[in-house]
N, C-alpha and C. Protein backbone atom coordinates (compact mmCIF):
# COMPACT_ATOMS: atom_id res chain seq x y z
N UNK A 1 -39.61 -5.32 -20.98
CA UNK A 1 -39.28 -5.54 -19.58
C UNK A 1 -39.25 -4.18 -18.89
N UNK A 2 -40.15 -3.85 -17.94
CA UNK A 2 -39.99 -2.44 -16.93
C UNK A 2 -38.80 -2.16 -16.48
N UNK A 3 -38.82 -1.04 -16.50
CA UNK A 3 -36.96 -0.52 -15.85
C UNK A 3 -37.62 0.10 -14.50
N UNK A 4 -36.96 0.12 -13.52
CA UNK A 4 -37.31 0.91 -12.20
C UNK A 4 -36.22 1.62 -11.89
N UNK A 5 -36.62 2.58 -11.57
CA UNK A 5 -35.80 3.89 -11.61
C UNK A 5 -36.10 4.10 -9.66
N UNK A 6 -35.16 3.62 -9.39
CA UNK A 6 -35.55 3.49 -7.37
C UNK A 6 -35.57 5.15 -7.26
N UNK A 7 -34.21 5.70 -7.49
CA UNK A 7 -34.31 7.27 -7.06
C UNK A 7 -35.58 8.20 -7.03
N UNK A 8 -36.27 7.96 -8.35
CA UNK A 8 -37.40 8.07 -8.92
C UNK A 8 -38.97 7.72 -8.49
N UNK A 9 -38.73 6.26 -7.70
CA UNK A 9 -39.59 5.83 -7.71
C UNK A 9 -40.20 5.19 -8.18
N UNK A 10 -39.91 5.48 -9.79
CA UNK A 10 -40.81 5.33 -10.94
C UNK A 10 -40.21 3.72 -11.72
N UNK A 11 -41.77 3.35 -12.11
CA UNK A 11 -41.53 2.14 -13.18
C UNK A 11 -41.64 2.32 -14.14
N UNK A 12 -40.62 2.26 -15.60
CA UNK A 12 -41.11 2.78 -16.62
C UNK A 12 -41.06 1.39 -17.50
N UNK A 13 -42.73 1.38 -18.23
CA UNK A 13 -43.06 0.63 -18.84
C UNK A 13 -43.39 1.00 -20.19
N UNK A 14 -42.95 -0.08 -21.22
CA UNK A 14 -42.74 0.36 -22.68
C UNK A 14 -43.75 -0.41 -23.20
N UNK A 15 -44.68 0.09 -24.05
CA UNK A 15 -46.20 -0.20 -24.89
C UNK A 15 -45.76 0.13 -26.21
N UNK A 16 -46.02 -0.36 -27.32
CA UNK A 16 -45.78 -0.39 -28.41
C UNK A 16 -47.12 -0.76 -29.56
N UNK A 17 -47.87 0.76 -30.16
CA UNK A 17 -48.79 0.12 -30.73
C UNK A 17 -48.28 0.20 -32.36
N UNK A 18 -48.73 -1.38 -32.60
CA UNK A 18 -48.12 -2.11 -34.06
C UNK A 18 -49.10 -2.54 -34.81
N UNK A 19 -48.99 -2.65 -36.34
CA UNK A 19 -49.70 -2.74 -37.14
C UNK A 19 -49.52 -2.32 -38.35
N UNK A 20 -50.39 -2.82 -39.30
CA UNK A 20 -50.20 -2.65 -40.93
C UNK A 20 -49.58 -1.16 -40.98
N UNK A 21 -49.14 -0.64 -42.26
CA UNK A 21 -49.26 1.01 -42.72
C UNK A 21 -50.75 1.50 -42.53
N UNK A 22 -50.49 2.93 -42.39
CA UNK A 22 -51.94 3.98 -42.13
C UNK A 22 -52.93 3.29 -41.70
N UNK A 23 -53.05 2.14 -40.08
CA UNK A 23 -53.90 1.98 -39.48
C UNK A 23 -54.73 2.72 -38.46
N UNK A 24 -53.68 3.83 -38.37
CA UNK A 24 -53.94 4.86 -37.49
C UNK A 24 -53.36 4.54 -35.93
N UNK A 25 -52.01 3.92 -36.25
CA UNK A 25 -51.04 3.58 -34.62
C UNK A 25 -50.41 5.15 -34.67
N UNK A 26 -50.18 6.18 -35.48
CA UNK A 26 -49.39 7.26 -34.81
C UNK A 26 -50.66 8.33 -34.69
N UNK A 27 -51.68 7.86 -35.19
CA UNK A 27 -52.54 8.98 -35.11
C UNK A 27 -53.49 8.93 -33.37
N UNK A 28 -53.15 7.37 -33.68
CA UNK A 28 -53.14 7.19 -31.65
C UNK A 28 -52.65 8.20 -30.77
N UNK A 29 -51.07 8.17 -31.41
CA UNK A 29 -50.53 8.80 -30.09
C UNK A 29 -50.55 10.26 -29.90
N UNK A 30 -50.59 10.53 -30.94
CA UNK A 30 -51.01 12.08 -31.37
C UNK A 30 -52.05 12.55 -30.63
N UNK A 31 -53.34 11.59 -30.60
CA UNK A 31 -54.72 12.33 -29.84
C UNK A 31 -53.94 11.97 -28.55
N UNK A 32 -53.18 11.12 -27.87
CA UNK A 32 -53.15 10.95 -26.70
C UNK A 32 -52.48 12.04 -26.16
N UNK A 33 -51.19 12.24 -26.77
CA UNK A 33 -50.07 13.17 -26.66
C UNK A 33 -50.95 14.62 -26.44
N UNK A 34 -52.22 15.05 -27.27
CA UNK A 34 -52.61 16.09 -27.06
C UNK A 34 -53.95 16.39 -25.87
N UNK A 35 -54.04 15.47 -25.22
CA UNK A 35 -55.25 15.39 -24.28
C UNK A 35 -54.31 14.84 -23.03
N UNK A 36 -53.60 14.24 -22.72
CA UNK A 36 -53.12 14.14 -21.67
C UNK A 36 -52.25 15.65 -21.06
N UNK A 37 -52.40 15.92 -19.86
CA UNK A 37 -52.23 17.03 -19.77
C UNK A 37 -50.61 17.10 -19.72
N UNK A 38 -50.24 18.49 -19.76
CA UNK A 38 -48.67 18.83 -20.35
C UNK A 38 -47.64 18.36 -19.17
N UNK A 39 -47.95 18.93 -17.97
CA UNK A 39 -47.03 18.33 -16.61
C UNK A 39 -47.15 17.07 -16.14
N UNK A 40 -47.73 16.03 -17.05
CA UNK A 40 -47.15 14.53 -16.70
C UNK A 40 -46.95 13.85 -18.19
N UNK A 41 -46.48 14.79 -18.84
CA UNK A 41 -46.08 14.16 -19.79
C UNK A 41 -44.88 14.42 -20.59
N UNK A 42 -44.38 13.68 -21.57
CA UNK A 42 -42.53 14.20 -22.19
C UNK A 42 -43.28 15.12 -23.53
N UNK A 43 -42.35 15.28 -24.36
CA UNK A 43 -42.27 15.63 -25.82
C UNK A 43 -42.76 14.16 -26.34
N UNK A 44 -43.77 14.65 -27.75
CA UNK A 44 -43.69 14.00 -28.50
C UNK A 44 -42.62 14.19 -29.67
N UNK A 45 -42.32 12.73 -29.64
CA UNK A 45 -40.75 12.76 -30.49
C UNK A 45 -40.67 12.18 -31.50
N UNK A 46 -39.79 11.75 -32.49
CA UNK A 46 -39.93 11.60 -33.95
C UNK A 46 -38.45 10.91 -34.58
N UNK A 47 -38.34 9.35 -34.35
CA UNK A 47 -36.87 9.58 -35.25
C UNK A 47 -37.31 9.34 -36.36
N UNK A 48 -37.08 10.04 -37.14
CA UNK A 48 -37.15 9.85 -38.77
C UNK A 48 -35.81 9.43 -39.65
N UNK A 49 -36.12 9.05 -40.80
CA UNK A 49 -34.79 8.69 -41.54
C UNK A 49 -35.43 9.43 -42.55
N UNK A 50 -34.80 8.85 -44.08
CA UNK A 50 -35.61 9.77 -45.33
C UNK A 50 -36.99 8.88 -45.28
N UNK A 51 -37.34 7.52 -44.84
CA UNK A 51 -38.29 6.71 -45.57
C UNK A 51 -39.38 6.24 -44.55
N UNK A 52 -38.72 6.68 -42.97
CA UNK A 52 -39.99 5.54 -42.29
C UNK A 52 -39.19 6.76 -41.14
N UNK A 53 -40.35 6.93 -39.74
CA UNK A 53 -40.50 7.44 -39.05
C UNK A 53 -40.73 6.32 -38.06
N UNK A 54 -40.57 6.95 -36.19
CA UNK A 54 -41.38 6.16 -35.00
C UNK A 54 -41.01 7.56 -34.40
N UNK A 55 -42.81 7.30 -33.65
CA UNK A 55 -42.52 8.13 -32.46
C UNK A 55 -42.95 7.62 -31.09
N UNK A 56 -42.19 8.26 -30.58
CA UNK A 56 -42.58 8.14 -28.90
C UNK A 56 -42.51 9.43 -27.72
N UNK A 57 -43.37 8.95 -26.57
CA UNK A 57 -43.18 9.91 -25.73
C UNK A 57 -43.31 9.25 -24.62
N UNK A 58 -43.48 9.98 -23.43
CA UNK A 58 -44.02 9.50 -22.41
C UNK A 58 -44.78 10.24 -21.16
N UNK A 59 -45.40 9.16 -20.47
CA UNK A 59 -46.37 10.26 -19.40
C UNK A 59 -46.67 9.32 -18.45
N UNK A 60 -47.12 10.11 -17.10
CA UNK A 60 -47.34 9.36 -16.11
C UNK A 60 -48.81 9.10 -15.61
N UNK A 61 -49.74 8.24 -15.74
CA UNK A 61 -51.26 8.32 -15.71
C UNK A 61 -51.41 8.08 -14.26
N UNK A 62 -52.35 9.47 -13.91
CA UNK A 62 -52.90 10.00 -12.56
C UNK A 62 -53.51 9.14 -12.11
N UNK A 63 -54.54 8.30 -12.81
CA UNK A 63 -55.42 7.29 -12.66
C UNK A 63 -55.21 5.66 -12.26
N UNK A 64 -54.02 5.42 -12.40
CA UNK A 64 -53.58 3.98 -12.16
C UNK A 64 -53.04 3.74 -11.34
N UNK A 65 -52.98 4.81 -10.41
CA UNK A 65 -51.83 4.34 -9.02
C UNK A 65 -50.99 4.06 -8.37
N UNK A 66 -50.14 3.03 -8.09
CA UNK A 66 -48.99 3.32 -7.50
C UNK A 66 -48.63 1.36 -7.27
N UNK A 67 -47.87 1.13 -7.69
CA UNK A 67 -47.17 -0.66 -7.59
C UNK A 67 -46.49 -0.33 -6.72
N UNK A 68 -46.72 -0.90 -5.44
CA UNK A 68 -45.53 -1.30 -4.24
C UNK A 68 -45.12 0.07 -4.06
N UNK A 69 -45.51 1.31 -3.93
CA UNK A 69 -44.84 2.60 -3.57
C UNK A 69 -44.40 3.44 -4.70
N UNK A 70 -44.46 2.47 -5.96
CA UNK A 70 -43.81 3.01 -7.10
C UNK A 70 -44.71 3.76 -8.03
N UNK A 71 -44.79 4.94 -8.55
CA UNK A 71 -45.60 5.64 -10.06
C UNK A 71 -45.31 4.74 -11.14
N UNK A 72 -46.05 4.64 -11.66
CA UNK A 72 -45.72 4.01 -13.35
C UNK A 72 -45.69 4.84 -14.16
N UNK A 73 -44.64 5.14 -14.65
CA UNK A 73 -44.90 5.88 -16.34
C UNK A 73 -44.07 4.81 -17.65
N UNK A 74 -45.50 5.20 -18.20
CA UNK A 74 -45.37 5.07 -19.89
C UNK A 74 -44.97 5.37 -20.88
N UNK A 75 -43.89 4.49 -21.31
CA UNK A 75 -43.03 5.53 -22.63
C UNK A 75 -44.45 4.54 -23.81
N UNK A 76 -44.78 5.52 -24.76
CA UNK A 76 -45.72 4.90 -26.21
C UNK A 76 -44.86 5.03 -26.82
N UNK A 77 -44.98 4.20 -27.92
CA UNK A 77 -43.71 3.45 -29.27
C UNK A 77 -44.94 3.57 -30.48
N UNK A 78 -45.19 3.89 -31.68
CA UNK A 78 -45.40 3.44 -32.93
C UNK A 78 -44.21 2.87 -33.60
N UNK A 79 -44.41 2.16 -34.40
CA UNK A 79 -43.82 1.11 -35.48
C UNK A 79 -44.06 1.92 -36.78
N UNK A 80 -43.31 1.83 -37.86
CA UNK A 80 -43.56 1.86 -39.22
C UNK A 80 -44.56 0.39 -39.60
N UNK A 81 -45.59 1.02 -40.36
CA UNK A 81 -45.98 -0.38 -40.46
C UNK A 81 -45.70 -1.21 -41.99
N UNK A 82 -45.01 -0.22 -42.86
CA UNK A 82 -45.00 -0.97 -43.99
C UNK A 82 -44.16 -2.29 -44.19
N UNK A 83 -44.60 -2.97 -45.10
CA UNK A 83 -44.04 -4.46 -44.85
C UNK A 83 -42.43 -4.17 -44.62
N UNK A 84 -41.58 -3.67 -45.19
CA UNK A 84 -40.01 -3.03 -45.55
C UNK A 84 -39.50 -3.00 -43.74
N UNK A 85 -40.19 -2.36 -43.21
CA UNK A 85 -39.10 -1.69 -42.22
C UNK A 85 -39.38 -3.02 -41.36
N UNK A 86 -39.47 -4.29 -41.59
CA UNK A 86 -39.89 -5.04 -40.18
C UNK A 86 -38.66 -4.95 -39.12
N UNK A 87 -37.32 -4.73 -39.65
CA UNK A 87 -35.93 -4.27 -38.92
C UNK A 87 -36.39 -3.24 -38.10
N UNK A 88 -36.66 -2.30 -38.39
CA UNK A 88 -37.10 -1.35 -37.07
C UNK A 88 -38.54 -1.56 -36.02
N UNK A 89 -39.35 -2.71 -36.95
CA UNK A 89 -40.28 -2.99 -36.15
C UNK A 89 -39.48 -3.91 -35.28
N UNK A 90 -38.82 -4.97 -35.04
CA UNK A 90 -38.18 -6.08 -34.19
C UNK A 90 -37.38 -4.63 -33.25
N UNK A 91 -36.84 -3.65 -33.40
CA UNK A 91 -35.92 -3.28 -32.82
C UNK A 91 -36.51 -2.43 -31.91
N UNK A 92 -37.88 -1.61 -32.28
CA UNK A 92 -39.21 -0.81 -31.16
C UNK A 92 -39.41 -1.86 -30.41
N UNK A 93 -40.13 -3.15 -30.95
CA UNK A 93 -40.51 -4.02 -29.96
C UNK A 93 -39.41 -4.72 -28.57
N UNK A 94 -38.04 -4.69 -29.22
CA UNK A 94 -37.64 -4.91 -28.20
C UNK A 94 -37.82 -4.61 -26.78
N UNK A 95 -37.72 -4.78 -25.86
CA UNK A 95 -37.92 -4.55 -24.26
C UNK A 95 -39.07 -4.00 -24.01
N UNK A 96 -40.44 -4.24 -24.44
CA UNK A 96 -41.84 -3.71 -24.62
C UNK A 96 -42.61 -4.95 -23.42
N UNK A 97 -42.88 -3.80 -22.81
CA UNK A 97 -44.11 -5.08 -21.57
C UNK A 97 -45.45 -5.00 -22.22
N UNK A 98 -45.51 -4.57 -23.65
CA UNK A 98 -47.35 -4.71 -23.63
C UNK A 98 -47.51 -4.08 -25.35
N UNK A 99 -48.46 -4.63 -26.11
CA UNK A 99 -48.83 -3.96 -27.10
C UNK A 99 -50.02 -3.71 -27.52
N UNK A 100 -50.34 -3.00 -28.45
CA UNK A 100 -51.42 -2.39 -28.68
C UNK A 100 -51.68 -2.69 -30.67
N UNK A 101 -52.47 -3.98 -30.60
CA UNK A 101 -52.37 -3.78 -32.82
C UNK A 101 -53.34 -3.20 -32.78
N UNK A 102 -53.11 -2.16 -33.21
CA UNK A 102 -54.32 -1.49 -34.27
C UNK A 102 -54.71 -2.08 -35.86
N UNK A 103 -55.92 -2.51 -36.07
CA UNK A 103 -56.26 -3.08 -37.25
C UNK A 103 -57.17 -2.13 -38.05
N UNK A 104 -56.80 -2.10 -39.08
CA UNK A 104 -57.86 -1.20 -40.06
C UNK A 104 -58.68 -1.85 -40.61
N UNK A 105 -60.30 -1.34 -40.44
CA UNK A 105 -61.29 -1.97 -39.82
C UNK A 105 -61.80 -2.09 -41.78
N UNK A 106 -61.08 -1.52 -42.98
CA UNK A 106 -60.89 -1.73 -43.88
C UNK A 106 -61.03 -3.05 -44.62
N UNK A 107 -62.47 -3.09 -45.14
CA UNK A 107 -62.53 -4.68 -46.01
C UNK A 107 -61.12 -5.18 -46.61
N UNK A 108 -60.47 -4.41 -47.41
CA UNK A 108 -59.62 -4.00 -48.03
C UNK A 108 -58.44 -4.26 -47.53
N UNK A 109 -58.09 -4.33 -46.29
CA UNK A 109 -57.05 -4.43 -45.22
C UNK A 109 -56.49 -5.53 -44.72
N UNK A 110 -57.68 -6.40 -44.35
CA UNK A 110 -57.98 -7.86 -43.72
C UNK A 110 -56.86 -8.55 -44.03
N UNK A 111 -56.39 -8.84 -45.20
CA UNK A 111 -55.17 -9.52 -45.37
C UNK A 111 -53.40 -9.01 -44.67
N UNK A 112 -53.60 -7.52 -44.97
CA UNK A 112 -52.55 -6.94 -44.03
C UNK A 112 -52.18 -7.06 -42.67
N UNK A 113 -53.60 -7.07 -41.99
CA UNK A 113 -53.74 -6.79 -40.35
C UNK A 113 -53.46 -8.13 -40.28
N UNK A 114 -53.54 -9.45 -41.26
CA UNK A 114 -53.28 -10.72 -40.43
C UNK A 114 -52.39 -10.98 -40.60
N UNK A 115 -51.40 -10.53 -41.68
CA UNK A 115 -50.08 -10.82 -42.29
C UNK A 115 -49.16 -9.90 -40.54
N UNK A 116 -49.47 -8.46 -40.83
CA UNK A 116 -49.04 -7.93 -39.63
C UNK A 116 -48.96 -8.35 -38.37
N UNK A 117 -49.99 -9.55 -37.94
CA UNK A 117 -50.37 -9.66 -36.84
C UNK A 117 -49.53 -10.81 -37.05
N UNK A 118 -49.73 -11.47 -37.59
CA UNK A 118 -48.25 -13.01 -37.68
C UNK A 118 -47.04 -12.74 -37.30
N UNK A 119 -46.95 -11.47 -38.49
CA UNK A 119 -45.14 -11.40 -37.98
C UNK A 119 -45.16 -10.77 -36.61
N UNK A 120 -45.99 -9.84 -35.72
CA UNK A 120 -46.31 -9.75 -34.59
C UNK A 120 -45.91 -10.79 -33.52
N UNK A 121 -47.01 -11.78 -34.15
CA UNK A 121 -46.58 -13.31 -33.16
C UNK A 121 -45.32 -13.75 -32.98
N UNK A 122 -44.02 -13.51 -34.28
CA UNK A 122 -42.87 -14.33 -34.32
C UNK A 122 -42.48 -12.97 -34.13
N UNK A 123 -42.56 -12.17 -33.96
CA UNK A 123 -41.44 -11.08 -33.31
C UNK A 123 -41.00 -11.09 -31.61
N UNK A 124 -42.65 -11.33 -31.27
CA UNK A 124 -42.71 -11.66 -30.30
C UNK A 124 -41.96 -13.09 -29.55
N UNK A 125 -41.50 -13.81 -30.65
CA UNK A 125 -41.66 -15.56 -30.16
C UNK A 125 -39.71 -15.35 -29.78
N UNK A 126 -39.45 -14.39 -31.09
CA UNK A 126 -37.65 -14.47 -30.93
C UNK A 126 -37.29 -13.50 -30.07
N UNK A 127 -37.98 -12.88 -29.56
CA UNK A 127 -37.60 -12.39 -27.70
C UNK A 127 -37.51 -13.26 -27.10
N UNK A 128 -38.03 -14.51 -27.10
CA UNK A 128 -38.25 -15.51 -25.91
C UNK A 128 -39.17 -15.36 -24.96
N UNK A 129 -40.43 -14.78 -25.84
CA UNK A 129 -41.80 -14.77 -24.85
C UNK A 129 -42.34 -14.88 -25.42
N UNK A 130 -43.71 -15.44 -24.77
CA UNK A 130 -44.66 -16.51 -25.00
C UNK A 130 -45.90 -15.27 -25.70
N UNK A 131 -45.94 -15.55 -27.19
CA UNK A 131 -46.91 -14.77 -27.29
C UNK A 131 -48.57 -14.71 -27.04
N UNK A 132 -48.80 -15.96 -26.66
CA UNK A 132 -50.34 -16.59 -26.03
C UNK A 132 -50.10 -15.59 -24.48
N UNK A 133 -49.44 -14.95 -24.24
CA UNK A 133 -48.91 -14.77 -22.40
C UNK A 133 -49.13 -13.41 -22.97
N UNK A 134 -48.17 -13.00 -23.48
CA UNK A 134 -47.92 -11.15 -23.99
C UNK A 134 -49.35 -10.53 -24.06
N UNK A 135 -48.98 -9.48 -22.73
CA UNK A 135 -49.94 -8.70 -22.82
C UNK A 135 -50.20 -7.24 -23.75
N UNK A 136 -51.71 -8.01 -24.80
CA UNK A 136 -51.66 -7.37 -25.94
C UNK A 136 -53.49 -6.95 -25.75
N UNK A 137 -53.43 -5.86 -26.31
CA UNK A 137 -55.21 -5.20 -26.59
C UNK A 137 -55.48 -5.31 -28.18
N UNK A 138 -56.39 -5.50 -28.54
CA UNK A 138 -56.51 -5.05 -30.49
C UNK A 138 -57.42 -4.05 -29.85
N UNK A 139 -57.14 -2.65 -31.23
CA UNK A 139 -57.82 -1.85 -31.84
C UNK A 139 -58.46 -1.97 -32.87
N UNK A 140 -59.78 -2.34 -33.27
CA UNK A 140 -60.40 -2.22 -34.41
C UNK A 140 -60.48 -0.52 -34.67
N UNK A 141 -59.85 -0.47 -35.71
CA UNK A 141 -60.25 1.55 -36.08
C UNK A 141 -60.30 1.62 -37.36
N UNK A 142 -61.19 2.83 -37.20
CA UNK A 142 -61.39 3.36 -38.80
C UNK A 142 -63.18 2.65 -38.94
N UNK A 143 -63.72 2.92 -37.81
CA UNK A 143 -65.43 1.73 -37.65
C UNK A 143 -65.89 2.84 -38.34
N UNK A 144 -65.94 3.91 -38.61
CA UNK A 144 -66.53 5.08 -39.47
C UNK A 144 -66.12 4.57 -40.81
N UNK A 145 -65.73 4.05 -41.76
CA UNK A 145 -65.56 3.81 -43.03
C UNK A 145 -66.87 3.17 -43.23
N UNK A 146 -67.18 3.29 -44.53
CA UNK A 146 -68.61 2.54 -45.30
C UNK A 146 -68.37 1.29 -45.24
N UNK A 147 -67.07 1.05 -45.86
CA UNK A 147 -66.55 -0.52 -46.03
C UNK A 147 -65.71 -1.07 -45.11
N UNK A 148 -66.12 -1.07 -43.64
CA UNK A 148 -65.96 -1.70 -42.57
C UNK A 148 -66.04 -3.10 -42.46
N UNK A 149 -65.30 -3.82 -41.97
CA UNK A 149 -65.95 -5.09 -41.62
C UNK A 149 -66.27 -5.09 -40.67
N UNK A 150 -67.18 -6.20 -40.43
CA UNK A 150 -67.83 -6.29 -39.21
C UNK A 150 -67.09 -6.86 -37.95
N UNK A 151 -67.15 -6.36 -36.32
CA UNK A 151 -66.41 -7.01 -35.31
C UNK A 151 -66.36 -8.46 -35.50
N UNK A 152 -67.48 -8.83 -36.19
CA UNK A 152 -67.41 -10.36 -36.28
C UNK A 152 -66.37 -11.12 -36.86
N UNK A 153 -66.52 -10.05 -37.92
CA UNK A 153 -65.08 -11.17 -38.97
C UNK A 153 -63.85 -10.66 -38.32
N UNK A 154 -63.49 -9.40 -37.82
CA UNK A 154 -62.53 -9.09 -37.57
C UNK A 154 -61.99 -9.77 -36.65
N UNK A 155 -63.09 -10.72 -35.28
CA UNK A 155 -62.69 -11.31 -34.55
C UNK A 155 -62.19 -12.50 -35.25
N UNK A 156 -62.72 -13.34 -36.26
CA UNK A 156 -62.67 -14.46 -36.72
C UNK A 156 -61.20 -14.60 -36.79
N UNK A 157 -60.65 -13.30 -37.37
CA UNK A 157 -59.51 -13.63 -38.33
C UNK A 157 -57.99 -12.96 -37.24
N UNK A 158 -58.24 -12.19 -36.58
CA UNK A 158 -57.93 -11.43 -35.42
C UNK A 158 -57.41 -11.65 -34.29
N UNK A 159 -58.88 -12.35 -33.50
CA UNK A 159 -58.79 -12.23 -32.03
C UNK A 159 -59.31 -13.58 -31.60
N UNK A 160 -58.60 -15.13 -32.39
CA UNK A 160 -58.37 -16.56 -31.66
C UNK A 160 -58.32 -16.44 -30.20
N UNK A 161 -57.53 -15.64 -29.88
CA UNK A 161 -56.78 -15.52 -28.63
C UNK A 161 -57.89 -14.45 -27.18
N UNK A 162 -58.61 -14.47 -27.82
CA UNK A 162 -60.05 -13.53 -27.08
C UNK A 162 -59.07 -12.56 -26.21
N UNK A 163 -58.27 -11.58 -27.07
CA UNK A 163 -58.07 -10.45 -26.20
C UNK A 163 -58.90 -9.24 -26.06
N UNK A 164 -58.63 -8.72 -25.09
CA UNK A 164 -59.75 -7.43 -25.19
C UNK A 164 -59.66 -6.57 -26.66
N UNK A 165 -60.58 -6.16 -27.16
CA UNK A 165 -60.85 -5.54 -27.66
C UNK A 165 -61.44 -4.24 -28.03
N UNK A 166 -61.48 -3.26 -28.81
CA UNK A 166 -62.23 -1.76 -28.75
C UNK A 166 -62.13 -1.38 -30.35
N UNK A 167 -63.45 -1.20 -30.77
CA UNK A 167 -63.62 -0.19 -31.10
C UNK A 167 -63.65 1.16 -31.16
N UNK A 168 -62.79 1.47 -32.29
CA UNK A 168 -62.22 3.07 -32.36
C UNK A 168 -62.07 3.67 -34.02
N UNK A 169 -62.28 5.16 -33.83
CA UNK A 169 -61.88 6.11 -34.73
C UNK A 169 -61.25 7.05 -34.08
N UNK A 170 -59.70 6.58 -34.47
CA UNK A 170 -58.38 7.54 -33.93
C UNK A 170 -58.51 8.66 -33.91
N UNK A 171 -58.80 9.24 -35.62
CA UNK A 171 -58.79 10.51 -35.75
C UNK A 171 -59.82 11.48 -35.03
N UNK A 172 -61.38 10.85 -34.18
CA UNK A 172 -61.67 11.75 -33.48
C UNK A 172 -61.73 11.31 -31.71
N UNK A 173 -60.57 10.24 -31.44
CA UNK A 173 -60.46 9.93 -30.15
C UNK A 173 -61.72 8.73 -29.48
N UNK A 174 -62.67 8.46 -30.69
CA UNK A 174 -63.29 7.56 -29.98
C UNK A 174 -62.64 6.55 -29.94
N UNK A 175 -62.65 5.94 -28.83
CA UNK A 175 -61.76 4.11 -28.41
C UNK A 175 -60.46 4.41 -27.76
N UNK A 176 -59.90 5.72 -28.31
CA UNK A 176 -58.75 5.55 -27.76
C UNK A 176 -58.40 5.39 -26.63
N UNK A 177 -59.00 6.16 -25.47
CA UNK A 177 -58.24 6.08 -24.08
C UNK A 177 -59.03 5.10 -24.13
N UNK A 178 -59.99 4.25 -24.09
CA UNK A 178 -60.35 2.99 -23.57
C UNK A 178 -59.57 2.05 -24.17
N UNK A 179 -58.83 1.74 -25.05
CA UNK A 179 -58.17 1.14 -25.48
C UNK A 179 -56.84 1.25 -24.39
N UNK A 180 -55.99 2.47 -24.20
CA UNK A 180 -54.58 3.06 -23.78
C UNK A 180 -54.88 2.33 -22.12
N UNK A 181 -56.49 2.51 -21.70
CA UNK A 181 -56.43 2.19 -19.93
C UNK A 181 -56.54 0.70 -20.30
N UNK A 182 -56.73 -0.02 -20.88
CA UNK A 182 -56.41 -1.72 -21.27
C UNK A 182 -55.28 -1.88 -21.18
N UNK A 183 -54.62 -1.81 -22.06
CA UNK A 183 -53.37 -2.29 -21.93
C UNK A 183 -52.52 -1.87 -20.75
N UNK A 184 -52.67 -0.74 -20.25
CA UNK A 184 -52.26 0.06 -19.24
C UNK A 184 -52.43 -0.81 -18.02
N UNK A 185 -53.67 -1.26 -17.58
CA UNK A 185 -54.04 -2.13 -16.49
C UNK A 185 -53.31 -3.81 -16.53
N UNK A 186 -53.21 -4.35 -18.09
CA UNK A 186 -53.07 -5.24 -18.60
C UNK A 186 -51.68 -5.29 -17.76
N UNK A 187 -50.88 -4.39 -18.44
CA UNK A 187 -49.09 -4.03 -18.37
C UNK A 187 -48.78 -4.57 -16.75
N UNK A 188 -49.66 -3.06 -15.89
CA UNK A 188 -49.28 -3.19 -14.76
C UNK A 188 -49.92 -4.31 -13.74
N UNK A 189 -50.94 -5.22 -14.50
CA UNK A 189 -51.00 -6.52 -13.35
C UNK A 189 -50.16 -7.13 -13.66
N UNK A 190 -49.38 -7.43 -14.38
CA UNK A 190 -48.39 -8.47 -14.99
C UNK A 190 -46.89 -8.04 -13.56
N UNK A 191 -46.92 -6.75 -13.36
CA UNK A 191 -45.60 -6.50 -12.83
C UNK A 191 -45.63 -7.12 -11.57
């Protein structure tokens, strides 16, 4: 749910990209965190424990304009994705207007990203929102691996729900901002 900060101006809207372990959701924010320029954006931040990490930051995108007089800025959320921490995954997702699954585009994976993407759905369902409604983007990443699957199956098993989609490899920024201005646009028609 957006917080509006009147003094400010500002709407701040919470995105949360979720998904299996090492799909490449923090390596997202990392390229973002380092290409968005420094004066519209926070620290990238880190709570860690001994076993599972999330980070977040935030920034205000030059490019999207202005709701009713208001700036939008974006706080980004990663999740731990290993099956264990789903407690801190329910607790990032809380108050989130929008998400982002990154799926690892990993033959090898396929069972994770759908297992992930389920409990996704019912994380979503015990907020009391409609997850057919929740505005969500998939990331296919990691399309540089040999043993890729194809968009095809990935949709099969994936993307019922025909959300937008992108192809990406995190680690050298392809997909990403086309992915980040999706959901981004997604977020702010909803408000």
């Amino acid at each position: 749910m957006a917080l509006i900060n009147v003094a400010a101006r500002e709407i701040h809207c919470k995105v949360v990209y979720y998904g299996p372990g090492m799909c490449g959701k923090t390596t997202n924010l990392q390229y973002i965190h380092a290409q968005v320029p420094r004066d519209v954006k926070g620290d990238l931040l880190s709570i860690a424990t001994e076993t599972e990490r999330t980070l977040f930051f935030d920034f205000l995108p030059l490019d999207l304009g202005k709701v009713r007089g208001f700036q939008t800025r974006f706080h980004l959320y990663t999740v731990p994705g290993q099956i264990l921490y789903e407690r801190t995954r329910v607790a990032v997702l809380n108050g989130s207007d929008g998400v982002v699954f990154v799926a690892d585009s990993a033959r090898d994976k396929l069972e994770e990203n759908v297992r992930s993407l389920k409990e996704l759905a019912g994380n979503i369902t015990r907020q009391n929102k409609d997850f057919r409604e929740f505005p969500i983007v998939l990331q296919y990443n990691k399309r540089d691996l040999p043993n890729a699957l194809s968009v095809g199956v990935l949709d099969k098993y994936l993307n019922g729900l025909k959300w937008a989609r992108f192809e990406s490899i995190a680690s050298t920024g392809v997909g990403v901002f086309d992915t980040l201005k999706a959901i981004s646009k997604l977020v702010i028609s909803r408000l």
